[in-house]
Protein backbone atom coordinates (compact mmCIF):
# COMPACT_ATOMS: atom_id res chain seq x y z
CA UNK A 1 0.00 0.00 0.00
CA UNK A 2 2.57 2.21 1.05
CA UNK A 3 4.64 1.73 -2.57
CA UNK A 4 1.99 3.35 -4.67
CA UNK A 5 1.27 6.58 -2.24
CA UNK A 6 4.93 7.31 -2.99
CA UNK A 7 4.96 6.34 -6.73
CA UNK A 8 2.08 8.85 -6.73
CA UNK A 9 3.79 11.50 -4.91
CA UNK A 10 7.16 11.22 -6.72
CA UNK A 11 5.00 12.51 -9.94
CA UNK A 12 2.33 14.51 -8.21
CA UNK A 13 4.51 17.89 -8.33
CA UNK A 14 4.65 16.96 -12.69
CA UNK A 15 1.44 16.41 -12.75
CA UNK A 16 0.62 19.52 -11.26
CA UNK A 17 2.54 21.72 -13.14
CA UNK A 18 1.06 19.85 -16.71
CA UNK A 19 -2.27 20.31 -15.30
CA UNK A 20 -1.66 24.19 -14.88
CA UNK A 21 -0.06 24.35 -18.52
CA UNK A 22 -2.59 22.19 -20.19
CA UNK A 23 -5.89 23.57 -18.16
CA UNK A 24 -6.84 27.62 -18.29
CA UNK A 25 -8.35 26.99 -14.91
CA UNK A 26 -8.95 23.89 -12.39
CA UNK A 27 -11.87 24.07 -9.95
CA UNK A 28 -12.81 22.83 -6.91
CA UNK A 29 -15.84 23.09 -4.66
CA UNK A 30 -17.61 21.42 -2.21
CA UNK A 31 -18.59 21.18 1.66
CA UNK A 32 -15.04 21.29 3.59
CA UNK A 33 -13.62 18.16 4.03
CA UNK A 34 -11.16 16.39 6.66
CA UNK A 35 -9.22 14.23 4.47
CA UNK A 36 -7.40 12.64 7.89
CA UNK A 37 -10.80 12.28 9.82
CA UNK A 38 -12.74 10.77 6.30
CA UNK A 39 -9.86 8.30 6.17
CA UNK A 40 -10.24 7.05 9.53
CA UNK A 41 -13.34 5.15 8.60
CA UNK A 42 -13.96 2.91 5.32
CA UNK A 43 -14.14 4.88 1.58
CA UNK A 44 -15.15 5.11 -1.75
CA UNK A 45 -14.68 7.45 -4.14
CA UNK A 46 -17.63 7.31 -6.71
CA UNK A 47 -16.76 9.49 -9.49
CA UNK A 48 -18.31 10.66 -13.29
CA UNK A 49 -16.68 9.01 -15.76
CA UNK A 50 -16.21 11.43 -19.24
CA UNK A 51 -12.68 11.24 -20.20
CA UNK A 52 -9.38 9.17 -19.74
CA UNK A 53 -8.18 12.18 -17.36
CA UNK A 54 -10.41 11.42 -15.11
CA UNK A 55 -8.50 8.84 -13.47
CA UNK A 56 -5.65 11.51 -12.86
CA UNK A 57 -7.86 14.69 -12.56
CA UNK A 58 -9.62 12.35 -9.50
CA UNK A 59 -6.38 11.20 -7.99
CA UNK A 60 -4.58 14.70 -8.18
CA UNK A 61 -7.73 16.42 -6.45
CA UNK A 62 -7.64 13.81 -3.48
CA UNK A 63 -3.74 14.17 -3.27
CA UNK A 64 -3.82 17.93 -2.82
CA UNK A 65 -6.53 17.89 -0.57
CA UNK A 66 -4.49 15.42 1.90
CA UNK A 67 -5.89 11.60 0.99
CA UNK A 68 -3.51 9.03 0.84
CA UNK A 69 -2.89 5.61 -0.33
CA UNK A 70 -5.03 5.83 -3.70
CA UNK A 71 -6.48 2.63 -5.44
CA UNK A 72 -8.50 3.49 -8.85
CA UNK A 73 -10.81 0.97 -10.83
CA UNK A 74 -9.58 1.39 -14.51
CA UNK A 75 -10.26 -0.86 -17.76
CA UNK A 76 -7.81 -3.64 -18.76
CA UNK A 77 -7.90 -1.57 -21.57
CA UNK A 78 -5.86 0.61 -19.97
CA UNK A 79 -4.00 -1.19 -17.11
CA UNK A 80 -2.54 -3.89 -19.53
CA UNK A 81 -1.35 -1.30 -22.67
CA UNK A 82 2.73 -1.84 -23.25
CA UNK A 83 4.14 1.04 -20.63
CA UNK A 84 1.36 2.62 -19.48
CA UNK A 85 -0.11 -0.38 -18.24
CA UNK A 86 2.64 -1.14 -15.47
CA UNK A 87 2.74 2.45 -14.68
CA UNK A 88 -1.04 3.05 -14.34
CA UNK A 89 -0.82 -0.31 -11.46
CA UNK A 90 2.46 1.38 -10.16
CA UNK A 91 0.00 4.32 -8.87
CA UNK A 92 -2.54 2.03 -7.56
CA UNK A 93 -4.55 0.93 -10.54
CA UNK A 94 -6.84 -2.43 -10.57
CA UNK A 95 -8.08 -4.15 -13.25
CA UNK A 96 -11.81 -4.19 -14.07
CA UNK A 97 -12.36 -6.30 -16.88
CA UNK A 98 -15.12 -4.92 -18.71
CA UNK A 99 -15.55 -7.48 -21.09
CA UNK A 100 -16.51 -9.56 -18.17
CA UNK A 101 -18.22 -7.53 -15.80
CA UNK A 102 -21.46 -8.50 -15.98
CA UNK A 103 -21.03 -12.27 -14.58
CA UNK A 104 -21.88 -13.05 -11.64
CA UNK A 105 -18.89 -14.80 -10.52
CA UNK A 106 -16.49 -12.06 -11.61
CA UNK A 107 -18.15 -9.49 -10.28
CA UNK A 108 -18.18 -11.47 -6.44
CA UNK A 109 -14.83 -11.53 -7.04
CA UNK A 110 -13.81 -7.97 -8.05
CA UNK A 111 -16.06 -7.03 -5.23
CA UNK A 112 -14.33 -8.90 -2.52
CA UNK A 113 -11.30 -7.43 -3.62
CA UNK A 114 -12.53 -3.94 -3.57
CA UNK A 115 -13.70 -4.71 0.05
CA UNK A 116 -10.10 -6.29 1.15
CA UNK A 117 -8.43 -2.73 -0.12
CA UNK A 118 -11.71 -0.80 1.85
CA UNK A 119 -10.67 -2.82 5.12
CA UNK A 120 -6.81 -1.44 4.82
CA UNK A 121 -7.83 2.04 4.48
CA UNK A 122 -6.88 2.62 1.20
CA UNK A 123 -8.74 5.54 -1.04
CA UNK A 124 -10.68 3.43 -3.54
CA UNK A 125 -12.07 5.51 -6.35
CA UNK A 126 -14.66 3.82 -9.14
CA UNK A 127 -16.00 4.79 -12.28
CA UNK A 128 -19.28 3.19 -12.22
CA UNK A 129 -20.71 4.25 -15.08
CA UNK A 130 -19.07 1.14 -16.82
CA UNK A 131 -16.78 3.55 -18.86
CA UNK A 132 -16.66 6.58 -20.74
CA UNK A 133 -19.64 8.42 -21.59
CA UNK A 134 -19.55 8.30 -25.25
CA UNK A 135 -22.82 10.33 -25.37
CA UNK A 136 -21.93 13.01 -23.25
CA UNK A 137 -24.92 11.70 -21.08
CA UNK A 138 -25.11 10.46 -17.47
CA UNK A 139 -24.87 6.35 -17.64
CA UNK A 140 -26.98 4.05 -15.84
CA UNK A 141 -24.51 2.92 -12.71
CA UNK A 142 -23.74 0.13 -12.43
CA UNK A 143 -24.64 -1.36 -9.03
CA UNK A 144 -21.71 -3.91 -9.49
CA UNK A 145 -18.56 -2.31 -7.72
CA UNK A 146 -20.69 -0.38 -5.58
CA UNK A 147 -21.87 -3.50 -4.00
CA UNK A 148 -17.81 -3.65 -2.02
CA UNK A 149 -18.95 -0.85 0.03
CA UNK A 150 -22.64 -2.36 0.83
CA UNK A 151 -21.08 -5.74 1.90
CA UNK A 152 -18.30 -4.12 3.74
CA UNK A 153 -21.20 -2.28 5.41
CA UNK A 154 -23.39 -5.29 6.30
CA UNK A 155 -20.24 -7.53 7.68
CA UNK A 156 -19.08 -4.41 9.77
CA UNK A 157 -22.08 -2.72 11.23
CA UNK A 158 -20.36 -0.62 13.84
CA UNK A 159 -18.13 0.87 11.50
CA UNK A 160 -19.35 3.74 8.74
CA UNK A 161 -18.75 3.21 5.50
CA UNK A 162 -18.50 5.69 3.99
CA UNK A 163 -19.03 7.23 -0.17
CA UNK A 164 -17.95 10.59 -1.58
CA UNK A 165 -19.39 11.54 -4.66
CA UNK A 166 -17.73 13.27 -7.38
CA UNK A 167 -18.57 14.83 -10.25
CA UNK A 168 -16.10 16.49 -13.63
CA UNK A 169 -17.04 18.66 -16.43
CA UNK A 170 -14.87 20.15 -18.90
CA UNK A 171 -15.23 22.63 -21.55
CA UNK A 172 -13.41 20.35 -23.67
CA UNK A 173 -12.09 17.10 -22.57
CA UNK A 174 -9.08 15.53 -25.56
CA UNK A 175 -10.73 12.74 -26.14
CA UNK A 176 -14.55 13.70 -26.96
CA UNK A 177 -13.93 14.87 -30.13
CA UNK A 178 -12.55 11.65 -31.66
CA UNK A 179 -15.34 9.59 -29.68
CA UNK A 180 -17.18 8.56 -33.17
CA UNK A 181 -13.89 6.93 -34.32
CA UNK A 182 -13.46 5.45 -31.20
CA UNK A 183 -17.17 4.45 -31.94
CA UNK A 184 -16.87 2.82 -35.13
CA UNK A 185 -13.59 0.96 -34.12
CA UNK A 186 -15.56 -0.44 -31.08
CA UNK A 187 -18.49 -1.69 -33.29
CA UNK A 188 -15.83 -3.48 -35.69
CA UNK A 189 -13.80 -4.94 -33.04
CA UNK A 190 -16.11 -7.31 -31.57
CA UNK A 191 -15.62 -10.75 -31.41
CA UNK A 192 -18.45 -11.48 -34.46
CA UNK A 193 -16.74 -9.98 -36.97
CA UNK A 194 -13.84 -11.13 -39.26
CA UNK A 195 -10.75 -11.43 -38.59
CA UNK A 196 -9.57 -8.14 -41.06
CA UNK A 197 -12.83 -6.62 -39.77
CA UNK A 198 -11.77 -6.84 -36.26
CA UNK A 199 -7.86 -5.35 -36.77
CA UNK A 200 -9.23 -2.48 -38.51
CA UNK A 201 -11.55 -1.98 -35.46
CA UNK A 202 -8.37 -2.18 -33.41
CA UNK A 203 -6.74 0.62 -35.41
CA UNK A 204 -9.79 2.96 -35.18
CA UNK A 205 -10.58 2.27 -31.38
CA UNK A 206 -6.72 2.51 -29.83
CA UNK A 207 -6.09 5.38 -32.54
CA UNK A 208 -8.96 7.76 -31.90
CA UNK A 209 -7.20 7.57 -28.42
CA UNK A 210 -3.39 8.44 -29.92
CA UNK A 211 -5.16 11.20 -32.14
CA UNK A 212 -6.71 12.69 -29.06
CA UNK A 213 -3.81 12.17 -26.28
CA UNK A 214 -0.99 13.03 -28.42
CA UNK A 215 -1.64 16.72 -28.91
CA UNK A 216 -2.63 16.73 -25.23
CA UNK A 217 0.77 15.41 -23.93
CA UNK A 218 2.64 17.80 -26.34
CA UNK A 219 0.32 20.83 -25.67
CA UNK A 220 3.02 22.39 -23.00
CA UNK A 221 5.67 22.28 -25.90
CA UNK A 222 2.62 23.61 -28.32
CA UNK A 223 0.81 26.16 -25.89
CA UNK A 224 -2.28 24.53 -26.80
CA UNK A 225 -5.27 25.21 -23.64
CA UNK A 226 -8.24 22.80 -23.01
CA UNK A 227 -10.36 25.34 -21.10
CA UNK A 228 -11.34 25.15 -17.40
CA UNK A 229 -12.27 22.06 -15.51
CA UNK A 230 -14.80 22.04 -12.68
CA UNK A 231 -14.85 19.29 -10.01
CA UNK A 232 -17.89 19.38 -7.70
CA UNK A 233 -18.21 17.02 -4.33
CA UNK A 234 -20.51 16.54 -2.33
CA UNK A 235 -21.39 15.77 1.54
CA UNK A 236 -20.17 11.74 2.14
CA UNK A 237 -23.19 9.52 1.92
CA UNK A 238 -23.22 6.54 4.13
CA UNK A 239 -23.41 3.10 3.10
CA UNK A 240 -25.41 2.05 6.53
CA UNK A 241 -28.47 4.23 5.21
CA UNK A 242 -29.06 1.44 2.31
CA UNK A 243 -29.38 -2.04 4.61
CA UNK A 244 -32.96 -1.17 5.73
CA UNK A 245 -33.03 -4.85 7.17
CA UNK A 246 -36.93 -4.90 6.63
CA UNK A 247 -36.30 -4.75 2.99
CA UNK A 248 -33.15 -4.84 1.54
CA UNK A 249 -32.46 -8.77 2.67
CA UNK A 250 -33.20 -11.29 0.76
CA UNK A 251 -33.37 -13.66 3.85
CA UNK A 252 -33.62 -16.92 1.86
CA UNK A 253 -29.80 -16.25 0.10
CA UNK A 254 -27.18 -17.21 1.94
CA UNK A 255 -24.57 -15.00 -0.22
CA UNK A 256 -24.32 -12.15 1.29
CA UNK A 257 -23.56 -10.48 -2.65
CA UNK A 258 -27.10 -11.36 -3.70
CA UNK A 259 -28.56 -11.16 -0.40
CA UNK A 260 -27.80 -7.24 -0.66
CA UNK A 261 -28.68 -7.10 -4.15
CA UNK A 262 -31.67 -4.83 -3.42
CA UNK A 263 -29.50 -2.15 -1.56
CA UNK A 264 -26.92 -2.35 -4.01
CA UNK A 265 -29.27 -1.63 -6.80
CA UNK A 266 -30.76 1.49 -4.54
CA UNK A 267 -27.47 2.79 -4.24
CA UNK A 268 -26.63 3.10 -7.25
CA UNK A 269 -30.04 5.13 -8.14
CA UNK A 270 -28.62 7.20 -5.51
CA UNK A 271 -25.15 7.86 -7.16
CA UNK A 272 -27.00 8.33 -10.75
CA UNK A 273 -28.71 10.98 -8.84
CA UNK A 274 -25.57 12.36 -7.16
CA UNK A 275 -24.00 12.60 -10.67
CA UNK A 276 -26.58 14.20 -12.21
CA UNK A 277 -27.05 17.25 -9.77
CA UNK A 278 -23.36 17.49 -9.48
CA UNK A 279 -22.47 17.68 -12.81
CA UNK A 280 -21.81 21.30 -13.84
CA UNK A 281 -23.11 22.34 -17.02
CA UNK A 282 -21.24 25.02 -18.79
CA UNK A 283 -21.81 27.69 -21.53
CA UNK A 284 -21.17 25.51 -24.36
CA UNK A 285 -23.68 22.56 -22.79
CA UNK A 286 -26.84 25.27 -22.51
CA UNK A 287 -25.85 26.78 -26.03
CA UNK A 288 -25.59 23.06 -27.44
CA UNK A 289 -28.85 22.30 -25.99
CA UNK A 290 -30.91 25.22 -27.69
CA UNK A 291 -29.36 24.09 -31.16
CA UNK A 292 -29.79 20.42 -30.79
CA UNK A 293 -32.78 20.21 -33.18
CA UNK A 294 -32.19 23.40 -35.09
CA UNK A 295 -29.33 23.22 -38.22
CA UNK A 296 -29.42 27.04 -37.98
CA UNK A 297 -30.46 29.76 -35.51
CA UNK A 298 -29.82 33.02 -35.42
CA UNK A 299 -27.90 34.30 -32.14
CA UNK A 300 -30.18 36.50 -30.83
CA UNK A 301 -32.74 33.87 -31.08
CA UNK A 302 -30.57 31.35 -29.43
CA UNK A 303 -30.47 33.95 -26.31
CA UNK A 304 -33.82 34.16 -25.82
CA UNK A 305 -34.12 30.33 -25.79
CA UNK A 306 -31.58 30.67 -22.69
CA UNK A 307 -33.90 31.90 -19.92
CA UNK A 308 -36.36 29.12 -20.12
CA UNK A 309 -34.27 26.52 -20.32
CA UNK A 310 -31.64 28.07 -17.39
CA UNK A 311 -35.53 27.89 -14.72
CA UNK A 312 -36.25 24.27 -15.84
CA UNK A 313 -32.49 23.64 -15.01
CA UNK A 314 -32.85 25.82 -11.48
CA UNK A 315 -36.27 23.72 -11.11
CA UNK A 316 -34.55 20.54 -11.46
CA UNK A 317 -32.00 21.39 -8.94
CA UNK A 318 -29.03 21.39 -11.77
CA UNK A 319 -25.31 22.57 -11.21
CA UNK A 320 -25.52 25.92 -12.67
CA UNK A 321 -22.62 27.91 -10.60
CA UNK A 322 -21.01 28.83 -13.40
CA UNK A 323 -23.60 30.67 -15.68
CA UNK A 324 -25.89 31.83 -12.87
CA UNK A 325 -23.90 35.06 -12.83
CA UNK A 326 -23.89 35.51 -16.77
CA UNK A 327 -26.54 37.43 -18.80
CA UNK A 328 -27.59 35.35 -21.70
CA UNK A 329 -24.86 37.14 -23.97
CA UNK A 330 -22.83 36.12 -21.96
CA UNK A 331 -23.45 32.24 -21.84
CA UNK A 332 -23.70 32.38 -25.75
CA UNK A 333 -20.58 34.39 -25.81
CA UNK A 334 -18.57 32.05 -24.06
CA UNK A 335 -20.85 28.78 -24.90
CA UNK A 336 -19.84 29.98 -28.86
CA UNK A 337 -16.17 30.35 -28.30
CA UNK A 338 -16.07 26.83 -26.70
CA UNK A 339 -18.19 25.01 -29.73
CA UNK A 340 -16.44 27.37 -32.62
CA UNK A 341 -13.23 25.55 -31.08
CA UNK A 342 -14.81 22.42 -31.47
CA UNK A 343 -15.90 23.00 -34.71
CA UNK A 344 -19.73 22.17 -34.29
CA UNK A 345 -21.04 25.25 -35.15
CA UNK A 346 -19.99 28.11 -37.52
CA UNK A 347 -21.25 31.85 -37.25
CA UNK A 348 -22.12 33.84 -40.05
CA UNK A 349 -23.74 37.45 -40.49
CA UNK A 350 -25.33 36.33 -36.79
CA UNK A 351 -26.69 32.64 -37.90
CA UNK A 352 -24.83 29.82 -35.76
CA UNK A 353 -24.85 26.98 -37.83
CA UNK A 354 -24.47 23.08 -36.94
CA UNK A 355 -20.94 21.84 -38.26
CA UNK A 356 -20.45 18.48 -36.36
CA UNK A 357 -24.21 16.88 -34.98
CA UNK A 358 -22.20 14.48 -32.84
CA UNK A 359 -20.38 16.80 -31.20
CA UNK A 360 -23.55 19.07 -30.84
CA UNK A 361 -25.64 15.96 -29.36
CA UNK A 362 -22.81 15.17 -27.38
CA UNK A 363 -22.27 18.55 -25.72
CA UNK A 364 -26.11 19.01 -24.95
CA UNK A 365 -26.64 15.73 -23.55
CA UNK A 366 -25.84 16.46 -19.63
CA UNK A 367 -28.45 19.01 -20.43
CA UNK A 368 -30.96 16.76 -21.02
CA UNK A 369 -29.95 14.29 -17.96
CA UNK A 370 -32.84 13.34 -15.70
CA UNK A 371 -36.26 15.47 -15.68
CA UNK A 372 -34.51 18.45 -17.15
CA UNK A 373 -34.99 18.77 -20.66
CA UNK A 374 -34.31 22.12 -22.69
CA UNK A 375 -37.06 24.00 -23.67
CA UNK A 376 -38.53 23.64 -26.82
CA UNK A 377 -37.72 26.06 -29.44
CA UNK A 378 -40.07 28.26 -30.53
C-alpha cells in the first residue's frame, strides 16, 4: 500500500505543473472536508466518468486535498497497454475487466477485492458508469462495484462506511472529439466480426485515443489550452443508510452479494442521482442544448431560448454555478467560443450553424440528464 502513495507522490509535483499548462483553470468546490478524519473510517470514491483524465484529474484532487494511499478501478484496456499499463498499477490501478463484468462470478470476485483494499484504508475511487460516456450523457450505474462498500457495510455494522461523490465537467475534454472513431472501431472490433474486420476496429478504437492524447501530452511544448475544468463534491453519503433490514435482505440467500442485491441496486439510483445534480453544465452545454434540433439559428434567437431553459435547469435542482452570474450574452458568448473551437457550429452574419451533430448531441446531452430537458424552441 505504502509503494503506490509514494509512486504517486514522486509525480504529483509533474502532474501539477502539466495540469496548470494544459488547463486555463482547475476548480474545486464542495462542503469542507477532513481528508485525515474521512480516512479514519472505510471509503469510496464514486466518481463521473467522461474522459481518460479522469482517473488523474480524480487522484490529483484527493492528493492535494491530503488523501492518501489511492487505489482506482480502470479498464484492462488501460491497465494492460505496453508502458502505461505497469505504470497506471504502479500508482494504484486495478483491473476491471469490462468485457466480463457482468457475470456473476467475476463481479463477487472484483467485489471482494474492492472490500479487502476498503478494510486497509486505502482511497478506492470507481467509475461506475461502466466507462466513458460516449454520449456526453449520465450512464446508468452500475450497481456492481458499488456493492464492495454495501457488503463491507453489512459484515461491519459498527463501523461507517463511507461514499464521496464526485462529479467532472470540462469545456473540452481531448478525447470527446474523436469519440465517433473510437465508436466505429468499437463496433468493428467485436468478437463477431472477421478477422480483417476486427484489426481495422483495433486501429480505429486505440487510434482515436493516440489522435486525441498526443496533442494533449505535447500541448506544453505547443501552448495549446483545453479550457477550465470544474470538479464538484458533495457531503459523504453513508453506506449504513441502504441495509434497511426490513427490505433490503433477501433472507432466503445465503450469499451475502445477492442477499444485498436490493440495496446495491438502490445505491446506485442514488449515485446516478448524485452525478446528475453534481455535474456542472457550462456555456457551451446550454448553447448546445438550444441548437440540438435546429441546423441554424440566429444568435439573438438562441439567447432568448436561454432563460427558459436556465428555470427548468434551477427547477430541477441542476449545477448551474457557473452561468448563474452571466446574462444570456454572456453564456452564448462564451458557450460559442467553446463550440467554434470544437468546430460544431460556424457563425455567419449572426446565424450559428451546426458543423459536427455528434459533437452538438454530445455537448447538450448532460443538459438533457434526468427530468430536465431544454425548452422547446419556438
Amino acid at each position: 500500500m505504502q509503494s503506490f502513495h509514494q509512486s504517486v507522490m514522486s509525480v504529483s509535483g509533474g502532474i501539477d505543473r502539466f495540469f496548470r499548462q494544459v488547463f486555463s483553470s482547475m476548480t474545486v468546490e464542495g462542503p469542507k472536508l477532513d481528508a485525515q478524519e474521512f480516512q479514519r473510517q472505510p471509503h469510496m470514491i464514486v466518481c463521473t466518468h467522461r474522459s481518460h483524465v479522469d482517473y488523474y484529474m480524480a487522484g490529483y484532487t484527493l492528493i492535494f486535498r491530503g488523501f492518501k494511499h489511492l487505489r482506482f478501478a480502470a479498464g484492462s484496456n488501460l491497465t494492460r497497454l505496453p508502458y502505461l499499463g505497469p505504470r497506471f498499477r504502479a500508482f494504484g490501478a486495478f483491473t476491471v475487466e469490462r468485457e466480463i463484468a457482468f457475470e456473476r462470478d467475476y463481479v463477487k470476485k472484483l467485489c471482494n477485492r474492492v472490500v479487502a483494499m476498503m478494510k486497509n484504508k486505502e482511497a478506492v475511487i470507481v467509475f461506475p458508469e461502466g466507462g466513458r460516456s460516449y454520449s456526453g450523457a449520465t450512464l446508468d450505474v452500475k450497481s456492481g462495484i458499488l456493492g464492495a462498500a454495501v457488503l463491507l457495510q453489512a459484515r461491519r455494522p459498527m463501523e461507517n462506511v463511507v461514499l464521496l461523490p464526485m462529479a467532472i465537467s470540462y469545456e473540452c475534454a481531448p478525447d470527446a472529439p474523436w469519440f465517433g472513431l473510437l465508436l466505429k472501431g468499437k463496433k468493428l472490433r467485436k468478437h463477431t466480426q472477421p478477422f480483417l474486420k476486427r484489426m481495422l476496429g483495433n486501429v480505429f478504437y486505440f487510434g482515436a485515443d493516440i489522435l486525441a492524447f498526443a496533442p494533449f501530452m505535447l500541448a506544453p511544448r505547443t501552448g495549446r489550452k483545453y479550457g477550465a475544468v470544474y470538479i464538484d463534491y458533495d457531503a459523504p453519503v453513508s453506506a449504513r443508510s441502504f441495509l434497511d433490514q426490513e427490505t433490503n435482505n433477501a433472507t432466503e440467500v445465503s450469499d451475502d452479494f445477492f442477499k444485498y442485491r436490493v440495496a446495491m441496486r438502490k445505491l446506485g439510483e442514488h449515485m446516478r442521482g448524485k452525478f446528475i445534480a453534481l455535474y456542472r453544465l457550462l456555456p457551451h452545454h446550454l448553447l448546445a442544448s438550444v441548437m440540438r434540433d435546429i441546423p441554424a439559428l440566429p444568435r439573438a434567437q438562441a439567447e432568448k431560448l436561454l432563460p427558459a431553459v436556465l428555470e427548468i435547469l434551477r427547477g430541477a435542482g441542476r449545477n448551474l454555478k457557473s452561468v448563474e452570474p452571466c446574462t444570456p450574452a454572456e453564456i452564448t458568448d462564451r458557450g460559442l467560443g467553446q463550440l467554434l473551437r470544437m468546430k460544431a457550429i460556424s457563425l455567419r452574419n449572426g446565424v450559428l450553424s451546426v458543423q459536427n451533430k455528434r459533437i452538438i448531441d454530445y455537448c447538450a446531452a448532460p443538459v438533457f440528464d434526468g427530468r430536465a430537458p431544454a425548452a422547446p424552441v419556438k
